[in-house]
N, C-alpha and C. Protein backbone atom coordinates (compact mmCIF):
# COMPACT_ATOMS: atom_id res chain seq x y z
N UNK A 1 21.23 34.79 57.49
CA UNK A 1 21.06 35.43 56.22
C UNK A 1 21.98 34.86 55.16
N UNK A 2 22.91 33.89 55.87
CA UNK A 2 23.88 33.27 54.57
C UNK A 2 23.42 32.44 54.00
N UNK A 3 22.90 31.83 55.22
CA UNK A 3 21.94 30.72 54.22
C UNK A 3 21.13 30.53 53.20
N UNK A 4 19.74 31.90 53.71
CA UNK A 4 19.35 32.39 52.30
C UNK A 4 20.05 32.60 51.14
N UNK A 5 20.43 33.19 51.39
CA UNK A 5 21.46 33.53 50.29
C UNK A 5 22.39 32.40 49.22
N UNK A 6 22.68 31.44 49.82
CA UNK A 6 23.23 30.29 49.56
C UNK A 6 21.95 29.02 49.10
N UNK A 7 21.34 29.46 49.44
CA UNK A 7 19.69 28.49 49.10
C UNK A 7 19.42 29.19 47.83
N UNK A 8 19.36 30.42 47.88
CA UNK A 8 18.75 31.44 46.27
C UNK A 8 20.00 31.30 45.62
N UNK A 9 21.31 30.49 45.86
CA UNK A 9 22.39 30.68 44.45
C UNK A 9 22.33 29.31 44.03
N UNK A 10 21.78 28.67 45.12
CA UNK A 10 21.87 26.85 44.62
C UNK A 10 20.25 26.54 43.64
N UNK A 11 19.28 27.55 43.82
CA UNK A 11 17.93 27.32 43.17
C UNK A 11 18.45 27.52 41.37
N UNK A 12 18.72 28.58 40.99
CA UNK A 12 18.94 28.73 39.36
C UNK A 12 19.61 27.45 39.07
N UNK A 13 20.83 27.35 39.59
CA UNK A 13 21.48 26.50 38.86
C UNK A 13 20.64 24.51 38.66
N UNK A 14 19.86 25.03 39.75
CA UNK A 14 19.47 23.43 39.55
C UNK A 14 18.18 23.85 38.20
N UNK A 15 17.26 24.58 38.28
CA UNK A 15 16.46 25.19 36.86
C UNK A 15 16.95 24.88 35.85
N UNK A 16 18.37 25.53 35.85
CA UNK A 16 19.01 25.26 34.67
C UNK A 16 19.41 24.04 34.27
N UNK A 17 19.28 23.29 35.09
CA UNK A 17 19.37 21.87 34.64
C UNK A 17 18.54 21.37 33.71
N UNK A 18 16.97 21.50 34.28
CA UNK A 18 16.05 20.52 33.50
C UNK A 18 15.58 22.13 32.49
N UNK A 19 15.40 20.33 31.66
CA UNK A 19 14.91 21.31 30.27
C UNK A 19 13.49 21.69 30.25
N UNK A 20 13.64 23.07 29.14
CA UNK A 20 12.67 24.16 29.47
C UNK A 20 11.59 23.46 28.14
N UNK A 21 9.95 24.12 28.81
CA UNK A 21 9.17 23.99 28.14
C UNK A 21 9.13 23.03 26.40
N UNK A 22 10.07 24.88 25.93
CA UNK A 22 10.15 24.95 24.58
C UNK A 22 11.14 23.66 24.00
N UNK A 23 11.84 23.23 24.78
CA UNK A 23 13.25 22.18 24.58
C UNK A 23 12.21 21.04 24.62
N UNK A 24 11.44 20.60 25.33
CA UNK A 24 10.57 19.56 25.21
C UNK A 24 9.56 19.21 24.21
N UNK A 25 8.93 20.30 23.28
CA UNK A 25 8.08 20.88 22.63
C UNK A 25 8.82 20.14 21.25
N UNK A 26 10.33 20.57 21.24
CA UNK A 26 11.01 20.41 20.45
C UNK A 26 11.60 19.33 20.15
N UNK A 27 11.51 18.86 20.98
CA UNK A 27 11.97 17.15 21.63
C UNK A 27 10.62 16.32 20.76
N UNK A 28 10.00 16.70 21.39
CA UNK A 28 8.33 16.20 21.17
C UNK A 28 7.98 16.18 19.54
N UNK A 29 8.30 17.15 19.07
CA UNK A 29 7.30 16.97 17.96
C UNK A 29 8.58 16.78 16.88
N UNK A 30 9.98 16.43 17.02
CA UNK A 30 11.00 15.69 16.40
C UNK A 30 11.01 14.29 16.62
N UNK A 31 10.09 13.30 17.90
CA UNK A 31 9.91 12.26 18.18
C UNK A 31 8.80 12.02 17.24
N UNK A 32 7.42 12.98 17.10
CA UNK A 32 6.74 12.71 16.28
C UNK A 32 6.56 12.68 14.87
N UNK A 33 8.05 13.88 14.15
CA UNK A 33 8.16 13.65 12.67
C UNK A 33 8.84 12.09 12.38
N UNK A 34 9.65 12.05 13.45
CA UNK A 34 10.57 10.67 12.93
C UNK A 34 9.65 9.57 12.94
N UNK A 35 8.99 9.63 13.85
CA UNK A 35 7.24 8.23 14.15
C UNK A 35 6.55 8.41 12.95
N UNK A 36 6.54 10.15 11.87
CA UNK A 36 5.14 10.09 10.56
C UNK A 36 5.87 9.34 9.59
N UNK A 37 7.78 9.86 9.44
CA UNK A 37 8.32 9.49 8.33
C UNK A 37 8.28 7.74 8.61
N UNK A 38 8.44 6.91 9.65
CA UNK A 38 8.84 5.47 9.80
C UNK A 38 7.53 4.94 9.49
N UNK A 39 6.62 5.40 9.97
CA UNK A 39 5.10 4.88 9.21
C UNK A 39 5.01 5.05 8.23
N UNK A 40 5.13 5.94 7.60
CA UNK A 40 5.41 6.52 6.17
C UNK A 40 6.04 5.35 5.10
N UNK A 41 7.19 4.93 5.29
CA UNK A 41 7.70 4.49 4.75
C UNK A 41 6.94 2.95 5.07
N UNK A 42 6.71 2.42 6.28
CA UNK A 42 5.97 1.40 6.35
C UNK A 42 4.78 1.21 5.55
N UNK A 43 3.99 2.49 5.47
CA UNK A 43 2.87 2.48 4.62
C UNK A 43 2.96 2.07 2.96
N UNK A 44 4.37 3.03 2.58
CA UNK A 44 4.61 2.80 1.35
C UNK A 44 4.92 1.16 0.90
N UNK A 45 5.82 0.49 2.06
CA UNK A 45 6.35 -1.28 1.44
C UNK A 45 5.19 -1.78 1.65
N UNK A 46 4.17 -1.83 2.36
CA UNK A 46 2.67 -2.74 2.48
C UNK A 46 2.21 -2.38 1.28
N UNK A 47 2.10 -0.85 0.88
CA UNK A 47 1.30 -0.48 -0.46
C UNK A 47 1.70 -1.10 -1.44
N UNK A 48 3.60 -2.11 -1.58
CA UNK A 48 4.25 -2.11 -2.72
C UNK A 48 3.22 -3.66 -2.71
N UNK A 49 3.75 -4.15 -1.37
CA UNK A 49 3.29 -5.65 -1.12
C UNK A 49 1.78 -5.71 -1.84
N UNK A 50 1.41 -5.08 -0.88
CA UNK A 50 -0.37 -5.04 -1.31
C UNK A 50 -0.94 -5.25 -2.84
N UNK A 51 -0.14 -4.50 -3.86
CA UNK A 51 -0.32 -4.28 -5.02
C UNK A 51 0.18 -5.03 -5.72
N UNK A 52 1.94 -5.78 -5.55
CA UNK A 52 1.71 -7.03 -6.31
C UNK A 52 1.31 -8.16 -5.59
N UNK A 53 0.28 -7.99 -4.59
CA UNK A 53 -0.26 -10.11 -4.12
C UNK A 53 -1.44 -9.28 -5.09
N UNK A 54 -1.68 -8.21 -5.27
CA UNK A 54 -2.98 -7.85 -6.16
C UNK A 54 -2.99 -8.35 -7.75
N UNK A 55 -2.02 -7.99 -7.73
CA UNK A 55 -1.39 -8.65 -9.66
C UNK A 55 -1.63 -9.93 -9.32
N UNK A 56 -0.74 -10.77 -8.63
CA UNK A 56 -0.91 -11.90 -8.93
C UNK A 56 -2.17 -12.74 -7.96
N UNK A 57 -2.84 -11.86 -7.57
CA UNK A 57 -4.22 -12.72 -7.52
C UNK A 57 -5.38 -12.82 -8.71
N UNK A 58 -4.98 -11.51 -8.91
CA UNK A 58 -5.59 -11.45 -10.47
C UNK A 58 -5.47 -12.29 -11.34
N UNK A 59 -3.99 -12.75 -11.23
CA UNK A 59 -3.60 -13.07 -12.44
C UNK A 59 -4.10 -14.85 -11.81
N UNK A 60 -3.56 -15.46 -11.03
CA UNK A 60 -3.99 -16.72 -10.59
C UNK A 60 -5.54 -16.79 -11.02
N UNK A 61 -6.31 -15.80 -10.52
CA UNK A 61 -7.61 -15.76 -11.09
C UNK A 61 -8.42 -15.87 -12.43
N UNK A 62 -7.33 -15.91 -13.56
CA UNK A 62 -7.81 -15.29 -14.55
C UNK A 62 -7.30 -16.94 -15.36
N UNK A 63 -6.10 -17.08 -14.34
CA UNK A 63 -5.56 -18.46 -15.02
C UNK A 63 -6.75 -19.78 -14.31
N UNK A 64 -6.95 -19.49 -13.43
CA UNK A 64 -8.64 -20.54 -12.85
C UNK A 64 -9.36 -20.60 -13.28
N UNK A 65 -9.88 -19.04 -13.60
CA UNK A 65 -10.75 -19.35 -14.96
C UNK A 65 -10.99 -20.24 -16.18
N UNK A 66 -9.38 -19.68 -16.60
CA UNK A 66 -9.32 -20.62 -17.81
C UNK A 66 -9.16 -21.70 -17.95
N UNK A 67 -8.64 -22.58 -16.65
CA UNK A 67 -8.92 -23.58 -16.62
C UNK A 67 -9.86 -24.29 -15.89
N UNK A 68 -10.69 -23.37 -15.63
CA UNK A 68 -12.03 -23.89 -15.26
C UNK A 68 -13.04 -24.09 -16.78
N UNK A 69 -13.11 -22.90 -17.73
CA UNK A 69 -13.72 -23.01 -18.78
C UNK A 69 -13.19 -24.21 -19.66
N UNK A 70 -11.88 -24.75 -19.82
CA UNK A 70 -11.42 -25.56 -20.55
C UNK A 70 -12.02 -27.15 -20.04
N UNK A 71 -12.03 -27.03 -18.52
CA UNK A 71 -13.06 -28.14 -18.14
C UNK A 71 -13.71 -28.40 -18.25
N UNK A 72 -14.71 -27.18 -18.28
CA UNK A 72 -16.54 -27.20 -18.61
C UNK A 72 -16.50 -27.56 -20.03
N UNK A 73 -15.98 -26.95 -21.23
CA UNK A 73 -15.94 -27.25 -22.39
C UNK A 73 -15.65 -28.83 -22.50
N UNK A 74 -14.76 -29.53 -22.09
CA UNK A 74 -14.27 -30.90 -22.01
C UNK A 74 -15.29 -31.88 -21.31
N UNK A 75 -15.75 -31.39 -20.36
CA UNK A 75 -17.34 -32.12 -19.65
C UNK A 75 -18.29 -32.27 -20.50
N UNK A 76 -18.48 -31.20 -21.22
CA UNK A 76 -19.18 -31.39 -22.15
C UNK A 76 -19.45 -31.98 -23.81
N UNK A 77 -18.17 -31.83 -23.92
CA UNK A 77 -18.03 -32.83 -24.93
C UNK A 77 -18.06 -34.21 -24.41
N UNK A 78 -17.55 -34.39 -23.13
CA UNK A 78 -17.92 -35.74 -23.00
C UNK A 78 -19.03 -36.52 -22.52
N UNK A 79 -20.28 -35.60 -22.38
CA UNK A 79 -21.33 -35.66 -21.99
C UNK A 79 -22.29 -35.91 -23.45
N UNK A 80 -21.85 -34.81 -24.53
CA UNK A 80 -22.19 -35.65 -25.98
C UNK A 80 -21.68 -36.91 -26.61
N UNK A 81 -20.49 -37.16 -26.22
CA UNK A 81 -19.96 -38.58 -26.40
C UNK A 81 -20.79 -39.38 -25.37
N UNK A 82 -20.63 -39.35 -24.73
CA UNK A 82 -21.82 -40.67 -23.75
C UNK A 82 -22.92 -41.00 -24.29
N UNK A 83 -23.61 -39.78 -24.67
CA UNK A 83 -25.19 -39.74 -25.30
C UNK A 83 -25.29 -39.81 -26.73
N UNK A 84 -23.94 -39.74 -27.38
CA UNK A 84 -24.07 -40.82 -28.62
C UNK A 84 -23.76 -42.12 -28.63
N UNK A 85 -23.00 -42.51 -27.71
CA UNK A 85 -22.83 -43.72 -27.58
C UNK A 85 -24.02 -44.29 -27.09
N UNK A 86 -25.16 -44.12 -26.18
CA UNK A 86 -26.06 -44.58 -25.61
C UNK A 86 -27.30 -44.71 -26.95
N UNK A 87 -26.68 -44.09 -27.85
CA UNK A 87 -28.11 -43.70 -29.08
C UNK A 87 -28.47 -42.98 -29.61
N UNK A 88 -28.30 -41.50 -28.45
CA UNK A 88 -29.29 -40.85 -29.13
C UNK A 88 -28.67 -39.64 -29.93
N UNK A 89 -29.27 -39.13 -30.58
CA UNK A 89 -29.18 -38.40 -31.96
C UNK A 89 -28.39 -37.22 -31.35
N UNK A 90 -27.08 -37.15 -32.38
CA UNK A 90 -26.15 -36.29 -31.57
C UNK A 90 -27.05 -34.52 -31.72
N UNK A 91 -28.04 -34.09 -32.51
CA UNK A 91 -28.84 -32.79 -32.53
C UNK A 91 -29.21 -33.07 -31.06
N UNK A 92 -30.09 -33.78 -30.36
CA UNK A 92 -30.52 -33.77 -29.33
C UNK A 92 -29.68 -34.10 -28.13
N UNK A 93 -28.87 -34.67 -28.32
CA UNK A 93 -27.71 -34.33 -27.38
C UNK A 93 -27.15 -33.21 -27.12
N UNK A 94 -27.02 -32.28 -28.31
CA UNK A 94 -26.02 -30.71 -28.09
C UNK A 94 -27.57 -29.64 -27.83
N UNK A 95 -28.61 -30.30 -28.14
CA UNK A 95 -29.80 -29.37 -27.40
C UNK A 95 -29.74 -29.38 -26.49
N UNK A 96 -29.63 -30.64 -25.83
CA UNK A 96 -30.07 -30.91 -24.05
C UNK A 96 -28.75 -29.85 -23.31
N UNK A 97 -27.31 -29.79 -23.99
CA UNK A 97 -26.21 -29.08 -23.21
C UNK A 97 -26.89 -27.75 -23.58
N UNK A 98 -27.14 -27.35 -24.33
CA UNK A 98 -27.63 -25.59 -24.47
C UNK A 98 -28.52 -25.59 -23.73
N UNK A 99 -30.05 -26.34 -23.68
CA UNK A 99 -30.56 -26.13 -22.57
C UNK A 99 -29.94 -26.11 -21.15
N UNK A 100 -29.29 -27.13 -20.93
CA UNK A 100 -28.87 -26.97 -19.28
C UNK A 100 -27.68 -25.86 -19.36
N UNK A 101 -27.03 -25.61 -20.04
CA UNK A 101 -26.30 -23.97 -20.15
C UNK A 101 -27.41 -22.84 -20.17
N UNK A 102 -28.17 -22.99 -21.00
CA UNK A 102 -29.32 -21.79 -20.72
C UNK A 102 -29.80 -21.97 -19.32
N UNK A 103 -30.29 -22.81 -18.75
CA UNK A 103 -30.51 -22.83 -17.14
C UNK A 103 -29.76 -21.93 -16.09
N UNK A 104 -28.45 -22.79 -16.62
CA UNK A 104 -27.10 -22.48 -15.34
C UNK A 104 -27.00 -20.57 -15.53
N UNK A 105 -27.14 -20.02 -17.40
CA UNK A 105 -27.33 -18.98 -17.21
C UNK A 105 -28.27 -18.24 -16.82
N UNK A 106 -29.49 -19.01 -16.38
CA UNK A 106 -30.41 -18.14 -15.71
C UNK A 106 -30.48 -17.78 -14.31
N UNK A 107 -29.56 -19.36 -13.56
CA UNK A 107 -29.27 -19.20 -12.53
C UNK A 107 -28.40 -18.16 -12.17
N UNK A 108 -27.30 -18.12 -13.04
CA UNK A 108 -25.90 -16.89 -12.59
C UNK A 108 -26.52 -15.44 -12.63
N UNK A 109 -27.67 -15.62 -13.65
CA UNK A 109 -27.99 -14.12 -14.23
C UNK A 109 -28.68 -13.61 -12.42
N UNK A 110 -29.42 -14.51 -12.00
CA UNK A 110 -30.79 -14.73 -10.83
C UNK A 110 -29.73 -13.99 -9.60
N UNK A 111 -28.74 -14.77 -9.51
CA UNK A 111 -27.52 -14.10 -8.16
C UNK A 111 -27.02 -12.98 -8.86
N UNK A 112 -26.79 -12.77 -9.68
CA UNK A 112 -25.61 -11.75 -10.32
C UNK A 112 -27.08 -10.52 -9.75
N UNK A 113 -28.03 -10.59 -10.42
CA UNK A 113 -29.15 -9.41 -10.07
C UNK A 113 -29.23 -9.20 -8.23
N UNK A 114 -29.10 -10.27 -7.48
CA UNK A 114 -29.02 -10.33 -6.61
C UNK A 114 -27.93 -9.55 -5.56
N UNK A 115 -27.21 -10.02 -5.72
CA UNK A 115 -25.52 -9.20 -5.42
C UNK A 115 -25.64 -7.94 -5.60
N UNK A 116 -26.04 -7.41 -7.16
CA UNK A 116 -26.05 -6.07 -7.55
C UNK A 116 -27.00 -5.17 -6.78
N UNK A 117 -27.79 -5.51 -6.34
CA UNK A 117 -28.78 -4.93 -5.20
C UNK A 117 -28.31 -4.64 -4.35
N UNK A 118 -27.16 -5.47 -3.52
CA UNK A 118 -26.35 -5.23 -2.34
C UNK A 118 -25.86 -4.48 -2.47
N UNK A 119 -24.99 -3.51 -3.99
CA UNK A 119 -23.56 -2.99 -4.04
C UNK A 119 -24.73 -1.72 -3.61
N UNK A 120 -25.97 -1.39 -3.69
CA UNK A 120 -26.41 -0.05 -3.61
C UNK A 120 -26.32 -0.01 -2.21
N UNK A 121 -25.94 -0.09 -1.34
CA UNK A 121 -25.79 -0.21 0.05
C UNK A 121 -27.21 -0.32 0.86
N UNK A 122 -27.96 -0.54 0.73
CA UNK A 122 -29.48 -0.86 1.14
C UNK A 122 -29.96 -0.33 2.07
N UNK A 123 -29.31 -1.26 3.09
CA UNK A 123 -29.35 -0.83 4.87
C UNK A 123 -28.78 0.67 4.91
N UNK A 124 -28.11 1.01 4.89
CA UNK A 124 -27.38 2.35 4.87
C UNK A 124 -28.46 3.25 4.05
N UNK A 125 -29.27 3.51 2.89
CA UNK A 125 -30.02 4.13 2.57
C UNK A 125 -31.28 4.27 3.64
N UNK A 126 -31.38 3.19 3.91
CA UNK A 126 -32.93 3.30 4.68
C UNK A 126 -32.74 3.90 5.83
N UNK A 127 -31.13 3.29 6.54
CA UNK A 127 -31.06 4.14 7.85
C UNK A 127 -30.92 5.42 7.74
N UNK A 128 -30.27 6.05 6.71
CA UNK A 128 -30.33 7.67 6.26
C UNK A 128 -31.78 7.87 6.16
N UNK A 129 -32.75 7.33 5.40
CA UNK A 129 -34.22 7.55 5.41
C UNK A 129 -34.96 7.94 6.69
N UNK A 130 -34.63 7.00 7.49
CA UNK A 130 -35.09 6.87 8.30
C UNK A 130 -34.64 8.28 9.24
N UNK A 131 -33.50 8.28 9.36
CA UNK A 131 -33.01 9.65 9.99
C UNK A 131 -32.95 10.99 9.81
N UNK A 132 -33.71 10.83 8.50
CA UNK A 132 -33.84 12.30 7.67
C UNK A 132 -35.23 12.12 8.22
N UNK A 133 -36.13 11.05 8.26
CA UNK A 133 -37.81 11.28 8.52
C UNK A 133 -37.63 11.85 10.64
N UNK A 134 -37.24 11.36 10.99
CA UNK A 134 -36.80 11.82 12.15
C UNK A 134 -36.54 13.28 12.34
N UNK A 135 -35.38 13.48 11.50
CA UNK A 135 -34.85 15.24 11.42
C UNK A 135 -36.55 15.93 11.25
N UNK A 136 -36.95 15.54 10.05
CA UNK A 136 -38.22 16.27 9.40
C UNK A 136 -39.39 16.55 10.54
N UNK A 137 -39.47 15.41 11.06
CA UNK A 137 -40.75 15.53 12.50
C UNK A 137 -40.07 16.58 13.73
């Protein structure tokens, strides 16, 4: 009977060792505020990053442009210089560039309509169509 006895005084104290439920709970979801705030803050320096490679893609973009238009303008003047030098009448030289600019804008206009069709999400409408005619039957 001592033994029992000596077995039931050695059981609590070892219980009391490991931690209870609520101590883990507490453990737990202090591991998980410190994991929202460190993402958190990770989220915020990508957002800083993110936003200026955004400026300056823009901005690289805007400077390509312009020196893309300053080219086209310069091609083309030197495309009327050739074709006065060759002869012909500088009126019909700066016709022929408006025509082939009126072209190129019919072409951009032709994709630009094109593209814009896509932004309505297409596929995604029809598959909703389609799944609403389904629901309906």
């Amino acid at each position: 009977m001592i033994k029992e006895t000596s077995s039931a005084a050695e059981q609590p104290t070892e219980t009391a060792d490991e931690p209870s439920v609520g101590d883990s709970v507490q453990a737990l979801w202090q591991q998980l505020a410190a994991l929202a705030v460190e993402q958190l803050q990770l989220f915020t320096l990508e957002g800083e990053r993110v936003a200026l490679s955004l400026v300056a893609v823009l901005m690289l973009g805007v400077l390509s442009g312009l020196l893309l238009l300053t080219l086209w303008f310069c091609g083309q003047a030197l495309l009327v210089l050739l074709m006065l030098q060759a002869g012909i009448n500088a009126t019909y030289a700066i016709l022929s560039l408006i025509l082939i600019n009126l072209g190129g804008l019919g072409l951009v206009r032709w994709r630009f309509r094109y593209y814009s069709r896509l932004l309505r999400f297409p596929a995604t409408l029809q598959s909703l169509q389609a799944n609403r005619n389904k629901v309906a039957e």
